[in-house]
PDB file of N, CA and C in Angstrom:
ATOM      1  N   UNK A   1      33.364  30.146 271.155  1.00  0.00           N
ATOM      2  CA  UNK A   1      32.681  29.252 270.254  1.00  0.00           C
ATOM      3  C   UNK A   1      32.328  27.967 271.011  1.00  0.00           C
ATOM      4  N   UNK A   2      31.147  27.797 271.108  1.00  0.00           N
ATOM      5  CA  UNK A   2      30.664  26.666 271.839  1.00  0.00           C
ATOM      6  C   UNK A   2      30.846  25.110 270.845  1.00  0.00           C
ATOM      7  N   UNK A   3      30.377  25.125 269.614  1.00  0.00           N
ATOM      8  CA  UNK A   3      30.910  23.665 269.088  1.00  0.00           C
ATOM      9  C   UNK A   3      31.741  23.642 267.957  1.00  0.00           C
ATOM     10  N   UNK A   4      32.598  24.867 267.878  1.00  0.00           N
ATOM     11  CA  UNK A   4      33.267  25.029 266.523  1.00  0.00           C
ATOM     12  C   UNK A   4      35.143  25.385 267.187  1.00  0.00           C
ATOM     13  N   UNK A   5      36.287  24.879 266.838  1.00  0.00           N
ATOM     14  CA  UNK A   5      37.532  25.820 267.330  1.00  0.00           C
ATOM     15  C   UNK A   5      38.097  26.670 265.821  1.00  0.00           C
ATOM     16  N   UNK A   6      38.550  27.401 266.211  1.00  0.00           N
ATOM     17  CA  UNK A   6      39.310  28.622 265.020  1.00  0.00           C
ATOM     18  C   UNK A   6      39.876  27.241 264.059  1.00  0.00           C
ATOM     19  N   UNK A   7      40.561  26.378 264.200  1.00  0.00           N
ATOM     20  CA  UNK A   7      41.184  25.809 263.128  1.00  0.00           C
ATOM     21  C   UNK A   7      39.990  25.214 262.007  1.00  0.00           C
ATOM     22  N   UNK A   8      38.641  25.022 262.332  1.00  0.00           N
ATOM     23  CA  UNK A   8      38.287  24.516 261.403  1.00  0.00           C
ATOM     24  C   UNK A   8      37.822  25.591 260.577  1.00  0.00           C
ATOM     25  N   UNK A   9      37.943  26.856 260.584  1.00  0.00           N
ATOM     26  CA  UNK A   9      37.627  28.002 259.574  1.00  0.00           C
ATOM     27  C   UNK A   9      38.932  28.381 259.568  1.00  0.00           C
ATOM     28  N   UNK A  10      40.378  27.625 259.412  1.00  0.00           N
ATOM     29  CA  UNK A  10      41.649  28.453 258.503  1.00  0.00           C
ATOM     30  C   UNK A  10      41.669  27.834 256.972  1.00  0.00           C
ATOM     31  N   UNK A  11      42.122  28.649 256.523  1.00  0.00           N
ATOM     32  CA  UNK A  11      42.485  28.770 255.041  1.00  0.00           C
ATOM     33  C   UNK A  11      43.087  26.950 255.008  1.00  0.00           C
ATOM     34  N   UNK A  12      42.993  26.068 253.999  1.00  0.00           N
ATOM     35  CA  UNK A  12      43.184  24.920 253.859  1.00  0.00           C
ATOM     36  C   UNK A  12      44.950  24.613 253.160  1.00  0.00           C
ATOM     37  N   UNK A  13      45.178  25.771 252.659  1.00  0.00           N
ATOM     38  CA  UNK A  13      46.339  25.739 252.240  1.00  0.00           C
ATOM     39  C   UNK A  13      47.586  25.908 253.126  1.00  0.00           C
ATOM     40  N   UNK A  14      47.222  25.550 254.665  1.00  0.00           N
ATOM     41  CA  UNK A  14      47.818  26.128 256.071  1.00  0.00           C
ATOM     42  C   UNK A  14      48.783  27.228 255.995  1.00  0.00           C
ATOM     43  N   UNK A  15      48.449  28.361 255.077  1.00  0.00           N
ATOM     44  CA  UNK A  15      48.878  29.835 255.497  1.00  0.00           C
ATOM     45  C   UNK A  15      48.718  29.950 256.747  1.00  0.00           C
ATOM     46  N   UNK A  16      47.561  29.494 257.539  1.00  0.00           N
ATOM     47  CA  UNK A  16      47.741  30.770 258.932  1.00  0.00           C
ATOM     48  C   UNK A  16      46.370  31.261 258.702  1.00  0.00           C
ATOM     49  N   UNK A  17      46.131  31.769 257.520  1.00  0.00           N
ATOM     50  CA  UNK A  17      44.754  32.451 257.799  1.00  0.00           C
ATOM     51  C   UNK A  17      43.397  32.202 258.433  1.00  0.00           C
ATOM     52  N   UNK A  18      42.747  32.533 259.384  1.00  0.00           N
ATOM     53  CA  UNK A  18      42.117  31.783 260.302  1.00  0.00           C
ATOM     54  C   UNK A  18      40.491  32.969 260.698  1.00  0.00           C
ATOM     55  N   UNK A  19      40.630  33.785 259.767  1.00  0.00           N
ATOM     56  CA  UNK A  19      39.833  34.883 260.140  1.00  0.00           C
ATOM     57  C   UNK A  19      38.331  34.765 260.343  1.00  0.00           C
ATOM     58  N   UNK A  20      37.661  34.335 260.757  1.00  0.00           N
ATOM     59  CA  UNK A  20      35.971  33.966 260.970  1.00  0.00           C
ATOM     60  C   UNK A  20      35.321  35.221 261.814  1.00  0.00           C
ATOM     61  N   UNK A  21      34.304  35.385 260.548  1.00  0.00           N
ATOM     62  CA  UNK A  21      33.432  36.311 261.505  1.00  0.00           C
ATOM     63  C   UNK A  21      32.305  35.751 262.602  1.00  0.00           C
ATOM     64  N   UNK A  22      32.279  36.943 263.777  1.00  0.00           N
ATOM     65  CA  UNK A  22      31.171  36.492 265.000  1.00  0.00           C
ATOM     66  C   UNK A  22      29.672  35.756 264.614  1.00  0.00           C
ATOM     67  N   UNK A  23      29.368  36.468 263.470  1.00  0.00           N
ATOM     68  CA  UNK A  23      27.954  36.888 263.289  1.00  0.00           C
ATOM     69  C   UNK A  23      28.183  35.233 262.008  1.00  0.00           C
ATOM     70  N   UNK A  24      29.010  34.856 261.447  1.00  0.00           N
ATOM     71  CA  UNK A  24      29.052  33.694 260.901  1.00  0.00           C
ATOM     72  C   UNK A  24      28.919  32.522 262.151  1.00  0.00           C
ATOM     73  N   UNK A  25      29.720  32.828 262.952  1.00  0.00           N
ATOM     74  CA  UNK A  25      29.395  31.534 263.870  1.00  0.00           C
ATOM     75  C   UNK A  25      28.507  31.514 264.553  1.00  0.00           C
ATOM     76  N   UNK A  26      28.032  32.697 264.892  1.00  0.00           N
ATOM     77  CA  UNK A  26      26.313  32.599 265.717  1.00  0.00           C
ATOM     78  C   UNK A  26      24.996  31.633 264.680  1.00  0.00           C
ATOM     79  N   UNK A  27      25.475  32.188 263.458  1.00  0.00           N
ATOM     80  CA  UNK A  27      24.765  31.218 262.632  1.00  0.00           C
ATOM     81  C   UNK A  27      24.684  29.605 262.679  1.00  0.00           C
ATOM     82  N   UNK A  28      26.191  29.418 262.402  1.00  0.00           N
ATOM     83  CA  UNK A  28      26.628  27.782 262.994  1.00  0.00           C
ATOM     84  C   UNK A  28      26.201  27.315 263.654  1.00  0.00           C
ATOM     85  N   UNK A  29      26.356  28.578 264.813  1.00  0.00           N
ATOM     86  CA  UNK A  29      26.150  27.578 266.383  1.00  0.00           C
ATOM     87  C   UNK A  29      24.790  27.233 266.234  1.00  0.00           C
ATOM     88  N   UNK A  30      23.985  28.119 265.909  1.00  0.00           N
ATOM     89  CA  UNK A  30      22.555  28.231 265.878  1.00  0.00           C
ATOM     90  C   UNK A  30      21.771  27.055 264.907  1.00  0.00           C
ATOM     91  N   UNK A  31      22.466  26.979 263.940  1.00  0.00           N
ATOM     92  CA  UNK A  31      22.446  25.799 262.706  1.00  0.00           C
ATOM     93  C   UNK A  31      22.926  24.155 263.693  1.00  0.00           C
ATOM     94  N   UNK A  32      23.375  24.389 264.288  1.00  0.00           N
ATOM     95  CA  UNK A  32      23.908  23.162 265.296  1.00  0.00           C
ATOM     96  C   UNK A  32      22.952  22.755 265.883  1.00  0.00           C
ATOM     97  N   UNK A  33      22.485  23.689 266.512  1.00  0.00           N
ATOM     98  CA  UNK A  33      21.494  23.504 267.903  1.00  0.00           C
ATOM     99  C   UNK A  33      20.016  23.634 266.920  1.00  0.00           C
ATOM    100  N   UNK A  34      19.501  23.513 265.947  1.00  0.00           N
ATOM    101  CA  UNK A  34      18.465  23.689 265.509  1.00  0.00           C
ATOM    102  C   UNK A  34      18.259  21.955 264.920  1.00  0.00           C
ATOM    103  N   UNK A  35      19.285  21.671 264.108  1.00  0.00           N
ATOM    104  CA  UNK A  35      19.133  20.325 264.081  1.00  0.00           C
ATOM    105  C   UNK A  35      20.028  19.229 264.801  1.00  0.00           C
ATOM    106  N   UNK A  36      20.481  19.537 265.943  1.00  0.00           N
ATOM    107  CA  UNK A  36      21.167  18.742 267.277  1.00  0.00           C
ATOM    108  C   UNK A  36      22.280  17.343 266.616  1.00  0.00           C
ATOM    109  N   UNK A  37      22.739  18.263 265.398  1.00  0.00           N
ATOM    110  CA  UNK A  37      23.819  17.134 264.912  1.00  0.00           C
ATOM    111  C   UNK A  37      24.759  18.150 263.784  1.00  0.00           C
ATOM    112  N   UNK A  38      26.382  17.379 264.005  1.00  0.00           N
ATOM    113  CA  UNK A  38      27.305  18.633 264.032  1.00  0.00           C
ATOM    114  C   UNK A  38      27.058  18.885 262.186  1.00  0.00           C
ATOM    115  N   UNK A  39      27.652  20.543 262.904  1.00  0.00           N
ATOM    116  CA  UNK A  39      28.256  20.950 261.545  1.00  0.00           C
ATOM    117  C   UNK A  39      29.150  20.986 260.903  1.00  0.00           C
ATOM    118  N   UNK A  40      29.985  20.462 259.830  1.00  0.00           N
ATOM    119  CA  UNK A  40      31.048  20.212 259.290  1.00  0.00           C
ATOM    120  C   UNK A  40      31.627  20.997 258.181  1.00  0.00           C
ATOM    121  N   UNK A  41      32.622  22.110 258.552  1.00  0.00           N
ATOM    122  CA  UNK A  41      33.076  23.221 258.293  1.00  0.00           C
ATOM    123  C   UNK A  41      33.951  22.732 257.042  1.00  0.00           C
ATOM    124  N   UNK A  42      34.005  22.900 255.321  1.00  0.00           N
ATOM    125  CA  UNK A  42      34.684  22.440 254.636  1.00  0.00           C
ATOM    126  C   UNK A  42      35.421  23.573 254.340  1.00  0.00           C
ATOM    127  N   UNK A  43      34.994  24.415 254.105  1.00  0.00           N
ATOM    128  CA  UNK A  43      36.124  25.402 253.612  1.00  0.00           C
ATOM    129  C   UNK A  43      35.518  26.736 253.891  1.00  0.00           C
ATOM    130  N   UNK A  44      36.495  27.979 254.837  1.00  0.00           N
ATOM    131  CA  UNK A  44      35.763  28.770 255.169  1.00  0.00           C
ATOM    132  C   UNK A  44      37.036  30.080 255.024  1.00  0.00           C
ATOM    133  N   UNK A  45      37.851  30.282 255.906  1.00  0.00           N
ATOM    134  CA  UNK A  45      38.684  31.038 255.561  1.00  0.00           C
ATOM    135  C   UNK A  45      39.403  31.049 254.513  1.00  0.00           C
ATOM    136  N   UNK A  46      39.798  32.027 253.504  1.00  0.00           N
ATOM    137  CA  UNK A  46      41.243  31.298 252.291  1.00  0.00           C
ATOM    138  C   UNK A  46      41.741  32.949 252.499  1.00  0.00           C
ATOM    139  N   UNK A  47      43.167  32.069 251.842  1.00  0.00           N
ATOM    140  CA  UNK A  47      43.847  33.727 251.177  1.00  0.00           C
ATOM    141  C   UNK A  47      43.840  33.966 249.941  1.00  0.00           C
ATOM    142  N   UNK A  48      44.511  34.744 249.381  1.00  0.00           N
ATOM    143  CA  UNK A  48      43.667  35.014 247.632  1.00  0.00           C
ATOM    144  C   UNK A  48      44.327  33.751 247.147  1.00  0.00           C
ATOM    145  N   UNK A  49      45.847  34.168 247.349  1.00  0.00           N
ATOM    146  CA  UNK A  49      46.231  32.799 246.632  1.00  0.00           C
ATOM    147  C   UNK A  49      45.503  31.225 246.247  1.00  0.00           C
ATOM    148  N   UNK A  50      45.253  30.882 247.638  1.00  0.00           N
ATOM    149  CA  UNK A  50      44.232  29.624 248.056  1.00  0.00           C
ATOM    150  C   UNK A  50      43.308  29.941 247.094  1.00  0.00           C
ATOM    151  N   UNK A  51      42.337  31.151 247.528  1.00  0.00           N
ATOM    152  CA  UNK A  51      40.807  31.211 246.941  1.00  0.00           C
ATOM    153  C   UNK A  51      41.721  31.455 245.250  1.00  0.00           C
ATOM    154  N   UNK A  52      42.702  32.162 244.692  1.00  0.00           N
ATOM    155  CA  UNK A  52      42.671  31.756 243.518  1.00  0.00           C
ATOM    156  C   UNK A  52      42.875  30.048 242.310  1.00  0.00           C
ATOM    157  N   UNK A  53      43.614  29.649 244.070  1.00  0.00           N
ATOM    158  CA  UNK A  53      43.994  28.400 242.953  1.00  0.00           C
ATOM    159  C   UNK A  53      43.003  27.454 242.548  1.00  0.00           C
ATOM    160  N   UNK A  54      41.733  27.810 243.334  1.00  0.00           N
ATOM    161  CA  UNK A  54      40.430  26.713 243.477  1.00  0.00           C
ATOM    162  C   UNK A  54      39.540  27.413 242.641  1.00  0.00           C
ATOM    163  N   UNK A  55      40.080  28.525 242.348  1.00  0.00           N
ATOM    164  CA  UNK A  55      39.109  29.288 240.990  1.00  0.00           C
ATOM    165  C   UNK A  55      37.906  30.353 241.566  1.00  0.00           C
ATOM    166  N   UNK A  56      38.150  30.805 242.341  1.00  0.00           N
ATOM    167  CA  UNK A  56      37.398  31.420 243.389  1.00  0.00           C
ATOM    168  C   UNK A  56      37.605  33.141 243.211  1.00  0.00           C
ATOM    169  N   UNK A  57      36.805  33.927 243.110  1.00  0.00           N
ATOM    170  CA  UNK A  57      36.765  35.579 242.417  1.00  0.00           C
ATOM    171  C   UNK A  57      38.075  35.949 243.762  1.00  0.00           C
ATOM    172  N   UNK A  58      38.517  37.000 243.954  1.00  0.00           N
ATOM    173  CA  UNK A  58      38.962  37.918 244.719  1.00  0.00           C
ATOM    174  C   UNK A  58      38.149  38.642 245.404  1.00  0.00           C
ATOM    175  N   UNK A  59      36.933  38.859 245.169  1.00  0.00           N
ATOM    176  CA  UNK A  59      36.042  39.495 245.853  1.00  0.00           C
ATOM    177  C   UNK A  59      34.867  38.065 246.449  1.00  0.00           C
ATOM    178  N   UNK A  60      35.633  37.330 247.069  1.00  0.00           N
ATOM    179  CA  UNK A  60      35.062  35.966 247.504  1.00  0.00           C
ATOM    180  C   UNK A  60      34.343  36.490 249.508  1.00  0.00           C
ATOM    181  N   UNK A  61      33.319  36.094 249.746  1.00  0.00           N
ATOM    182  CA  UNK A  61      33.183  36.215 251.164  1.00  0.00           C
ATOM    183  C   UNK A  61      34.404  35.586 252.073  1.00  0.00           C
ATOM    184  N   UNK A  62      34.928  34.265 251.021  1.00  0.00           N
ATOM    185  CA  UNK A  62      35.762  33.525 252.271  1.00  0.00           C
ATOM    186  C   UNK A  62      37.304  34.151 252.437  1.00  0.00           C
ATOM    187  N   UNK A  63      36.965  35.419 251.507  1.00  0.00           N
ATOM    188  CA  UNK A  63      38.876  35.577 251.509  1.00  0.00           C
ATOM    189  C   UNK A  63      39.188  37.271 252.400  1.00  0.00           C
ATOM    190  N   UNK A  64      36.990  37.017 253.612  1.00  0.00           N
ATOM    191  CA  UNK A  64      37.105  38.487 254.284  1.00  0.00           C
ATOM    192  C   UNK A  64      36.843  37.632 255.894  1.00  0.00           C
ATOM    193  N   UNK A  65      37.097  35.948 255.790  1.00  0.00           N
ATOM    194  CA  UNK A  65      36.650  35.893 257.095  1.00  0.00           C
ATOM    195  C   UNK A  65      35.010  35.296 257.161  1.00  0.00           C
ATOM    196  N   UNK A  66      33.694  35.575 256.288  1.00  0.00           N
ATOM    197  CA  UNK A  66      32.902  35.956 256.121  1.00  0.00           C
ATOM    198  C   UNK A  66      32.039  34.807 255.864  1.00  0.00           C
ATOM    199  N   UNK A  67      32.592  33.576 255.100  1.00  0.00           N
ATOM    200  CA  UNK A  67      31.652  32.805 254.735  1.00  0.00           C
ATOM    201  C   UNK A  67      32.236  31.133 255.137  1.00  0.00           C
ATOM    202  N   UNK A  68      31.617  30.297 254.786  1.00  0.00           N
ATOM    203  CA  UNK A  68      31.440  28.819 255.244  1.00  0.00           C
ATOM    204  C   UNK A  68      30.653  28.020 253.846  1.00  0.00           C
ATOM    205  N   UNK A  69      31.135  27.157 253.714  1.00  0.00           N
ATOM    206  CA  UNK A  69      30.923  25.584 252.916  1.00  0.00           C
ATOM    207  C   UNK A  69      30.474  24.495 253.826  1.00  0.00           C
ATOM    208  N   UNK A  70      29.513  24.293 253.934  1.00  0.00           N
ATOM    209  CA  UNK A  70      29.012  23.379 255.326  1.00  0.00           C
ATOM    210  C   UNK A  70      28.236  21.810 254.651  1.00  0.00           C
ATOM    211  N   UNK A  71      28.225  21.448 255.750  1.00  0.00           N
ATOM    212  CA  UNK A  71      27.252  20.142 255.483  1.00  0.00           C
ATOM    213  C   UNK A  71      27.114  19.724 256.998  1.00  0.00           C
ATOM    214  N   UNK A  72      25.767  19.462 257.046  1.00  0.00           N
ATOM    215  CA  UNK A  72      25.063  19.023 258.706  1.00  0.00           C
ATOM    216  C   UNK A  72      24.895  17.531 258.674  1.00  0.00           C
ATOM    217  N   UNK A  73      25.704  16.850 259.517  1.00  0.00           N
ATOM    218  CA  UNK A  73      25.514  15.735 259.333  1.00  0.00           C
ATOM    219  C   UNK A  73      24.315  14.641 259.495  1.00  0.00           C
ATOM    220  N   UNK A  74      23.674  13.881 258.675  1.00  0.00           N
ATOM    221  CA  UNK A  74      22.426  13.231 258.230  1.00  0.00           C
ATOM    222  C   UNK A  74      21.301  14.063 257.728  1.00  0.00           C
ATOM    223  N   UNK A  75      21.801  15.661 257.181  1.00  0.00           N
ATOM    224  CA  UNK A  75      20.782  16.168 256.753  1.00  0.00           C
ATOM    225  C   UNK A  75      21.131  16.804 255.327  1.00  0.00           C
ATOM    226  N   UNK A  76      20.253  16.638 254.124  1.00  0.00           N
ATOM    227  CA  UNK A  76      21.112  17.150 253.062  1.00  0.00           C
ATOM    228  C   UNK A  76      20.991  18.922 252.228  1.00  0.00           C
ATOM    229  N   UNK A  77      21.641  18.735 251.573  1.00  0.00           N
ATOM    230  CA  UNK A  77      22.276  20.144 251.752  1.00  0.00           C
ATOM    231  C   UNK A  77      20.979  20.915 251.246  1.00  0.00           C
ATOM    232  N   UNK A  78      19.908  20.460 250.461  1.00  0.00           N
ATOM    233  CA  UNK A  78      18.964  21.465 249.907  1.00  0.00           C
ATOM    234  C   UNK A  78      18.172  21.085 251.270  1.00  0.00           C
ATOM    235  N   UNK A  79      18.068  20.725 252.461  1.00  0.00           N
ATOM    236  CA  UNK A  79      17.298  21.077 253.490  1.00  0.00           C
ATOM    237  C   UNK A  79      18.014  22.025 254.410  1.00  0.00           C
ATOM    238  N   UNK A  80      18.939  22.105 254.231  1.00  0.00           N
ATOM    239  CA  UNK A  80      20.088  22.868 255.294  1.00  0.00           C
ATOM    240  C   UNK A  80      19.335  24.447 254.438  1.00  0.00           C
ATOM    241  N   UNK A  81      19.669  24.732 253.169  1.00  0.00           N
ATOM    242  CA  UNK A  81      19.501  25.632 252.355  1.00  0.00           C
ATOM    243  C   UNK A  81      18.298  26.271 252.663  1.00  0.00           C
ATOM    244  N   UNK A  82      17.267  25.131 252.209  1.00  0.00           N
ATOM    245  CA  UNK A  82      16.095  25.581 252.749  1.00  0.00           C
ATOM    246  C   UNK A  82      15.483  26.849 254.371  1.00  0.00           C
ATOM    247  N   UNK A  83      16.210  25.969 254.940  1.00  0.00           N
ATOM    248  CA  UNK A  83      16.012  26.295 256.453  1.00  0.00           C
ATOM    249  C   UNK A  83      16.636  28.004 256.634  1.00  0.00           C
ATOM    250  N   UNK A  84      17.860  27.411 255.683  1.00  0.00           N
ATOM    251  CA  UNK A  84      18.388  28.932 256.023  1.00  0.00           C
ATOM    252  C   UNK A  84      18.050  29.743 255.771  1.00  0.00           C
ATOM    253  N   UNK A  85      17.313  29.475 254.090  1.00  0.00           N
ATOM    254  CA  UNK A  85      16.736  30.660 253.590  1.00  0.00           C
ATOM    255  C   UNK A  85      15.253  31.087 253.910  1.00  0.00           C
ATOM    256  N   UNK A  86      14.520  30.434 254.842  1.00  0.00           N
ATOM    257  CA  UNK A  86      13.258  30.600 255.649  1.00  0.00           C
ATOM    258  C   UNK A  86      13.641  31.486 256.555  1.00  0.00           C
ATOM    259  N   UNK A  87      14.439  31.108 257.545  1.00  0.00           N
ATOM    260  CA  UNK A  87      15.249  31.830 258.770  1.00  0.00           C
ATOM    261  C   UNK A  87      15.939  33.311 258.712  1.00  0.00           C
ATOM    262  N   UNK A  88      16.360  33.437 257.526  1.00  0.00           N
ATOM    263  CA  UNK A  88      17.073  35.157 256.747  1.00  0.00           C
ATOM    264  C   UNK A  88      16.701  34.910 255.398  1.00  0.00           C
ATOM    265  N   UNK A  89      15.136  35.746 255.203  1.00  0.00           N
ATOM    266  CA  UNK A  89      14.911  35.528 254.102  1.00  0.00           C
ATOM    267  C   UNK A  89      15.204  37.123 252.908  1.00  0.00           C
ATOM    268  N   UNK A  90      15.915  37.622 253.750  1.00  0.00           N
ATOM    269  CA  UNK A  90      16.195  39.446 253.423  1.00  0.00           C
ATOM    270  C   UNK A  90      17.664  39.372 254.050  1.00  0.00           C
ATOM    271  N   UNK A  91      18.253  38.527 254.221  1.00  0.00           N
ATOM    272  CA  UNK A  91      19.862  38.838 254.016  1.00  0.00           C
ATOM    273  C   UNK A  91      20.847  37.541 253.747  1.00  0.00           C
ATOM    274  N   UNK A  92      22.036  38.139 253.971  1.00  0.00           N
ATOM    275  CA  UNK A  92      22.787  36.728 253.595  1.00  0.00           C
ATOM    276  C   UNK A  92      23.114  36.606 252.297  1.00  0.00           C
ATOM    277  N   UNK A  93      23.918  36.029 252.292  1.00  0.00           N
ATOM    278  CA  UNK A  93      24.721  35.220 250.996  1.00  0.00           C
ATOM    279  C   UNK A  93      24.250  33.480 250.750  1.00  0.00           C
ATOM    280  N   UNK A  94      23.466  32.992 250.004  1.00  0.00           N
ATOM    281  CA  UNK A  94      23.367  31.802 250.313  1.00  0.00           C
ATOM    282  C   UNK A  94      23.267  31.097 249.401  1.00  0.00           C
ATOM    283  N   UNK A  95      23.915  30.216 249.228  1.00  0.00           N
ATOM    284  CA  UNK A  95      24.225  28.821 247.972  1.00  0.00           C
ATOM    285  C   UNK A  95      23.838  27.562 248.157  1.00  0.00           C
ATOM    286  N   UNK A  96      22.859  26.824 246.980  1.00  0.00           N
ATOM    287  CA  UNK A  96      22.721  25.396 247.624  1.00  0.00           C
ATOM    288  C   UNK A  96      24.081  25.206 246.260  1.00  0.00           C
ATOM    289  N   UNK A  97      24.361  23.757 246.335  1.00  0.00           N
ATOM    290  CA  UNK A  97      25.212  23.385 245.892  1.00  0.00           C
ATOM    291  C   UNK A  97      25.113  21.676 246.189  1.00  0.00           C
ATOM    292  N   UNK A  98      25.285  20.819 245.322  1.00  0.00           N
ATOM    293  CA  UNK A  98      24.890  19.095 245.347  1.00  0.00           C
ATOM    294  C   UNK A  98      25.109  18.704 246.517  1.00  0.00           C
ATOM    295  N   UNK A  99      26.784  18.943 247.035  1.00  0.00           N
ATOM    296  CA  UNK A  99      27.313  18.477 248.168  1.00  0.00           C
ATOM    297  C   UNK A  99      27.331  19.335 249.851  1.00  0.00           C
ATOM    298  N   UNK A 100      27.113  20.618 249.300  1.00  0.00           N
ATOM    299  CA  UNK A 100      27.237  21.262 250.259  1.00  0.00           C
ATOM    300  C   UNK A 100      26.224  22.827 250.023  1.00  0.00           C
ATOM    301  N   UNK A 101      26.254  23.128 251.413  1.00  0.00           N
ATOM    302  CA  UNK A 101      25.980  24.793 251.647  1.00  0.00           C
ATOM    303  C   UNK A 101      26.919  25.642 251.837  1.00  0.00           C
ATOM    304  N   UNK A 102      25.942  26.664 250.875  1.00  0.00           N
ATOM    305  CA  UNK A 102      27.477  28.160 251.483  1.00  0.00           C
ATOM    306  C   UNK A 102      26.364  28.888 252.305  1.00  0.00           C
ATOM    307  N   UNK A 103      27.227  29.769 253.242  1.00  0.00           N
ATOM    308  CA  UNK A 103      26.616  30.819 253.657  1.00  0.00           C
ATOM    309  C   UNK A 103      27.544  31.888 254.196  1.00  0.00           C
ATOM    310  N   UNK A 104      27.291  32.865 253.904  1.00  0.00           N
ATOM    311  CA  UNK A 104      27.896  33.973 254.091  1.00  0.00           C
ATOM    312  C   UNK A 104      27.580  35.362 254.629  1.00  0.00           C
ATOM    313  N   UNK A 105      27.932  36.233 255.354  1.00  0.00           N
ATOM    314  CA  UNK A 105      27.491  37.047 256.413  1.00  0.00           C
ATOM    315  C   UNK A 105      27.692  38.351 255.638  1.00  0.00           C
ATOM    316  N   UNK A 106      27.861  38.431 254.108  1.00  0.00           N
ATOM    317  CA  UNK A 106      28.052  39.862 253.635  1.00  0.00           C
ATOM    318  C   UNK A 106      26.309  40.705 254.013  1.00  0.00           C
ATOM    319  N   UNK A 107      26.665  41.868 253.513  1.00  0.00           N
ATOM    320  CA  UNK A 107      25.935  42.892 253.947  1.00  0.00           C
ATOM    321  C   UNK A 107      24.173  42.758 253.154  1.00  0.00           C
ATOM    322  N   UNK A 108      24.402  42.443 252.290  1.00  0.00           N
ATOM    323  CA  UNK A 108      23.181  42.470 251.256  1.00  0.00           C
ATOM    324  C   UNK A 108      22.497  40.800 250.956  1.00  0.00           C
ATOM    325  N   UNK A 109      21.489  40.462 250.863  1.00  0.00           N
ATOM    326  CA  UNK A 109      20.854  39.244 250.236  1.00  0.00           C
ATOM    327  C   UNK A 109      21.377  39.048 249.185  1.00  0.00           C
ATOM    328  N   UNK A 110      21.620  37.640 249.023  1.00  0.00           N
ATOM    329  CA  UNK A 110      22.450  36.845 247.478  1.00  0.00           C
ATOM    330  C   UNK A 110      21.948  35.793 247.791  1.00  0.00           C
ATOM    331  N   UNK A 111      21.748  35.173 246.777  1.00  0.00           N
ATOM    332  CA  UNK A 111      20.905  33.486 246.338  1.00  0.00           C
ATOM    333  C   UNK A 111      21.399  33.219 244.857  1.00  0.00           C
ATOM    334  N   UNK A 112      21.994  32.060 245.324  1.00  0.00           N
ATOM    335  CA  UNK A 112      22.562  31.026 243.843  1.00  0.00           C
ATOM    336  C   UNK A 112      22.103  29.586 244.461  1.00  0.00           C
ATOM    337  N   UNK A 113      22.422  28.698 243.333  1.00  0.00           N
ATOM    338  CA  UNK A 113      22.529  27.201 242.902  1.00  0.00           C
ATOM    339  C   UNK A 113      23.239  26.983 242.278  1.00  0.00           C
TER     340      UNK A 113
END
């Protein structure tokens, strides 16, 4: 991982869980280097427990490794969104959200707000 280390995708509840997929951080990295200012990883790995206590399904991307809560710093989150969803407009998991972006590396296209 060129600008990201494993701890900032573990589970927040410091279980340990630390699982990040490849194909999620190629995104990152790529999301980094597209607008040349960092990305700030809020919540990415959980375990069910975690992902249950925050109200989060069991069948969550973040509780396979899979997904990210981001925010790019000086850029806001419905442009981050935007970009992403120009860039993979036939896959992905992708959420705008007030404060932040999700994105997620499951198998099929998904789009919320």
């Amino acid at each position: 991982m060129k600008y990201f280390n494993r701890k900032e995708f573990s589970c927040k509840c410091g279980c340990g869980f630390d699982s990040v997929d490849f194909e999620l951080v190629l995104i990152l990295e790529e999301l980094r280097e597209h607008y040349n200012s960092p990305v700030i990883v809020s919540s990415s790995a959980r375990c069910l427990k975690h992902n249950r206590s925050i109200g989060s399904t069991d069948k969550s991307q973040h509780t396979k490794g899979r997904a990210a809560d981001i925010t790019v710093k000086g850029v806001t989150p419905m442009a981050v969104h935007t970009y992403l969803n120009e860039k993979y407009p036939d896959q992905y998991g992708l959420g705008f959200y007030n404060t932040f972006t999700h994105i997620d590396t499951r198998k099929r296209k998904a789009r919320w707000s």
